[in-house]
Protein backbone atom coordinates (compact mmCIF):
# COMPACT_ATOMS: atom_id res chain seq x y z
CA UNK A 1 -11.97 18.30 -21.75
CA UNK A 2 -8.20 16.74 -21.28
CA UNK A 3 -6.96 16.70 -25.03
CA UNK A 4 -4.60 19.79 -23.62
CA UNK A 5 -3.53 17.81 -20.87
CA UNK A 6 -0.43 15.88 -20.99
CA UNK A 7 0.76 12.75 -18.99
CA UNK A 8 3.46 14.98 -17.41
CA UNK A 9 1.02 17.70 -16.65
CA UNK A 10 -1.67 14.91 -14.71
CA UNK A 11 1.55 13.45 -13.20
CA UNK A 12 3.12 17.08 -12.00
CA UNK A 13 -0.25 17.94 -10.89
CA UNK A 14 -1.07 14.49 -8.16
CA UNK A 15 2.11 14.82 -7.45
CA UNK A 16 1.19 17.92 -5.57
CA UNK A 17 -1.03 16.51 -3.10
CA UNK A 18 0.50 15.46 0.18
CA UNK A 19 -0.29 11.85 0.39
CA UNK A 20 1.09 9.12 2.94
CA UNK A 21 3.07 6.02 2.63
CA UNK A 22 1.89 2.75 2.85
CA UNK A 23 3.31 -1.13 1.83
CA UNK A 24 0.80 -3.12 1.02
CA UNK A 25 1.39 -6.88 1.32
CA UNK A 26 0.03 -10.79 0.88
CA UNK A 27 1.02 -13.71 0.74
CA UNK A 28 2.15 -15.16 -2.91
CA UNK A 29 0.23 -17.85 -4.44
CA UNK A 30 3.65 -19.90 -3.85
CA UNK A 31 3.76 -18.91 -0.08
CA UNK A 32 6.19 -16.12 0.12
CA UNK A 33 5.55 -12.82 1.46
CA UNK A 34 5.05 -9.78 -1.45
CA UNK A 35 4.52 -6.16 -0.89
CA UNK A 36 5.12 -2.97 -2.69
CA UNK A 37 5.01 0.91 -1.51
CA UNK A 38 1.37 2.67 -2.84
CA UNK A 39 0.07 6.06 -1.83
CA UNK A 40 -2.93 5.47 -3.45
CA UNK A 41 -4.79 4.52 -0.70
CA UNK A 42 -8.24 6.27 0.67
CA UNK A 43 -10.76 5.05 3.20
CA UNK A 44 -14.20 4.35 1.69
CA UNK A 45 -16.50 2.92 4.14
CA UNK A 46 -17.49 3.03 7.92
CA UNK A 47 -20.23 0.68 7.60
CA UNK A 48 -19.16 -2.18 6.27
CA UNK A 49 -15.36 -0.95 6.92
CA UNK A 50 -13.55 -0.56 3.68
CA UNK A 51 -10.44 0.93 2.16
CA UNK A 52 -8.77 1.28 -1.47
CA UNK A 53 -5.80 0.95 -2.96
CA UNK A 54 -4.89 0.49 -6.72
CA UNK A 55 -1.79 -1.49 -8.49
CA UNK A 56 -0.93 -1.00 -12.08
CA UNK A 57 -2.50 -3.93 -14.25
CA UNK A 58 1.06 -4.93 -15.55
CA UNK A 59 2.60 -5.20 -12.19
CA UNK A 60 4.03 -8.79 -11.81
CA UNK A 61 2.21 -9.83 -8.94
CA UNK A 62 -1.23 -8.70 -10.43
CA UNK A 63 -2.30 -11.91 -9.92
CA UNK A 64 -1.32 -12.68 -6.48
CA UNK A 65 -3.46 -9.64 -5.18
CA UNK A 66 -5.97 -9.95 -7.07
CA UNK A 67 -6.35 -13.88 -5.60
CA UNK A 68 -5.46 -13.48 -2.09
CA UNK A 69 -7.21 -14.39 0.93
CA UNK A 70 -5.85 -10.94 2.48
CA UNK A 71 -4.17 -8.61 2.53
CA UNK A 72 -2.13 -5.56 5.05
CA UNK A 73 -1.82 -1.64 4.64
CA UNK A 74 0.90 -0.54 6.60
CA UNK A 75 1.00 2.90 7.27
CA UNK A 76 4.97 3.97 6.93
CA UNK A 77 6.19 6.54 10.27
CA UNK A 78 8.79 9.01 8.97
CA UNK A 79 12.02 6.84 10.20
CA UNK A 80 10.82 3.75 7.88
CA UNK A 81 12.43 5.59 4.78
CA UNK A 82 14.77 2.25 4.41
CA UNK A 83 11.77 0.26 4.07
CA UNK A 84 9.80 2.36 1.77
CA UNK A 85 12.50 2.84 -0.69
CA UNK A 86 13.12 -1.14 -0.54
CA UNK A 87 9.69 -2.14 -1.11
CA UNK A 88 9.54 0.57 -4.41
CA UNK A 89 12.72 -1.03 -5.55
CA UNK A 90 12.97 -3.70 -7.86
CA UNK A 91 14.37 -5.93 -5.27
CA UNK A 92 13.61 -9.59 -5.27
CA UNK A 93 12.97 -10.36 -1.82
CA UNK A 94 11.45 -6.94 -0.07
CA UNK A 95 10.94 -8.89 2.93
CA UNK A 96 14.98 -9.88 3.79
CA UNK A 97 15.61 -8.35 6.58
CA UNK A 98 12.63 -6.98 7.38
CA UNK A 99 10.88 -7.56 10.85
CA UNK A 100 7.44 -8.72 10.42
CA UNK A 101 4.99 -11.60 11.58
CA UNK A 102 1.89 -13.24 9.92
CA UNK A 103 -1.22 -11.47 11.25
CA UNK A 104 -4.07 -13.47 12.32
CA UNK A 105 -5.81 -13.32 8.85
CA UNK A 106 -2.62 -14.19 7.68
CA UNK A 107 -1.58 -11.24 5.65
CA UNK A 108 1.98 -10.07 6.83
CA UNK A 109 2.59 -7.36 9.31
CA UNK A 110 5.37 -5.02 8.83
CA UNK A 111 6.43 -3.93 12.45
CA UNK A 112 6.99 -0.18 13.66
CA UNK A 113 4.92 1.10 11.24
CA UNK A 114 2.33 3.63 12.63
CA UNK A 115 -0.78 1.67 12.15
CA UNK A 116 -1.23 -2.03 9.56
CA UNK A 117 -4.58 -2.45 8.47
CA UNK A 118 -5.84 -6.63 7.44
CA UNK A 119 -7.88 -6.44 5.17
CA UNK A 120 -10.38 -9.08 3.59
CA UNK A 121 -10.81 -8.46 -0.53
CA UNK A 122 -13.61 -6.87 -1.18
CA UNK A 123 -14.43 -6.18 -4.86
CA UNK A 124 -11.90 -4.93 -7.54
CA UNK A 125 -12.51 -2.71 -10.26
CA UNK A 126 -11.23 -1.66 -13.28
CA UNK A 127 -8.94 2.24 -12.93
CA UNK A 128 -7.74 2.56 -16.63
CA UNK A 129 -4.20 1.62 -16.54
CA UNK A 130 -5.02 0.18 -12.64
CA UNK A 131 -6.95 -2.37 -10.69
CA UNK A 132 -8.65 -0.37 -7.39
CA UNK A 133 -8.88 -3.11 -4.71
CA UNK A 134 -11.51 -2.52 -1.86
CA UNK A 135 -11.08 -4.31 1.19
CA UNK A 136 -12.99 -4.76 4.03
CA UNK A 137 -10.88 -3.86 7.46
CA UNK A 138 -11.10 -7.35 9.76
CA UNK A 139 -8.25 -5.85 12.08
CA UNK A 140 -6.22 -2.75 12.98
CA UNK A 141 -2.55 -3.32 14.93
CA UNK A 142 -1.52 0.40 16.39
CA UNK A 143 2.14 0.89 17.39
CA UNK A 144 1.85 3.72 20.19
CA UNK A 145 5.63 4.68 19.81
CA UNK A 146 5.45 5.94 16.32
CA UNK A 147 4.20 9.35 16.41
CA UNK A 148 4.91 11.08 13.05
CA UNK A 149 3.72 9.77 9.66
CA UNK A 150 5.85 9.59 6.50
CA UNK A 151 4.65 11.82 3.47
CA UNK A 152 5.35 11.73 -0.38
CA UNK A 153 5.06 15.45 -2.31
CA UNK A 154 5.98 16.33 -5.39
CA UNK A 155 8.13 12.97 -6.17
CA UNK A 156 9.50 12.76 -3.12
CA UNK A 157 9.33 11.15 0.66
CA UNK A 158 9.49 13.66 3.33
CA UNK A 159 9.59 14.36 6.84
CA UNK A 160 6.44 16.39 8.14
């Protein structure tokens, strides 16, 4: 039964759980590089490898996931706050100034994250108000000299 509970309650209440931070990323229909900060992100699968993640249905590049030929899940370490807060912003181009390469399945790779997962799609599904992609994992790119992950609680990035 949820008629007693309120947007703000269910959004007070996930806020709660420690989550990390990740920027997930593809390439644009038009050839530009897009990403956005999620922490909705969970691993699903060991065998075949998948993961999740899930974008609001009205976000403007919808489309673009929802059509590319991969896409990256880069896990933030706790000194990338710059670059999380960027890629949450309404900022045109999130990649100015931003080190990163094309990965082999050409999804972009931010650099000195902890860990970026390429991803092939996998299925989508209808959330509610979201799209949940699955992707299968086609390669992992570790960066041994970030040690501590970033975190989001209650509304808010932190340090562990």
């Amino acid at each position: 039964m949820t008629e007693n509970v309120t947007d703000r309650d269910f959004k007070t209440a996930m806020g709660r759980f420690l989550t990390g931070v990740t920027i997930v990323s593809c390439i644009r229909q038009d050839g530009t590089p897009y990403g956005l900060t999620v922490n909705s992100f969970a691993s699903v699968s060991l065998n075949p490898r998948l993961v999740l993640w899930s974008l609001i249905k009205d976000n403007s590049s919808a489309e673009d996931f929802a059509k590319a030929q991969s896409f990256s899940i880069a896990f933030l370490a706790e000194e990338q706050g710059d670059i999380c807060q960027r890629f949450a912003s309404d900022h045109e181009d999130r990649f100015a100034g931003v080190a990163w390469h094309q990965g082999p399945s050409g999804a972009p790779i931010i650099e000195n994250a902890l860990t970026v997962l390429e991803c092939a799609p996998w299925q989508l599904h209808d959330g509610g108000d979201h799209i949940i992609h699955i992707g299968e994992v086609t390669a992992i790119h570790h960066n041994p000299d970030a040690q501590k992950p970033m975190s989001y609680f209650a509304g808010k990035v932190n340090e562990i």
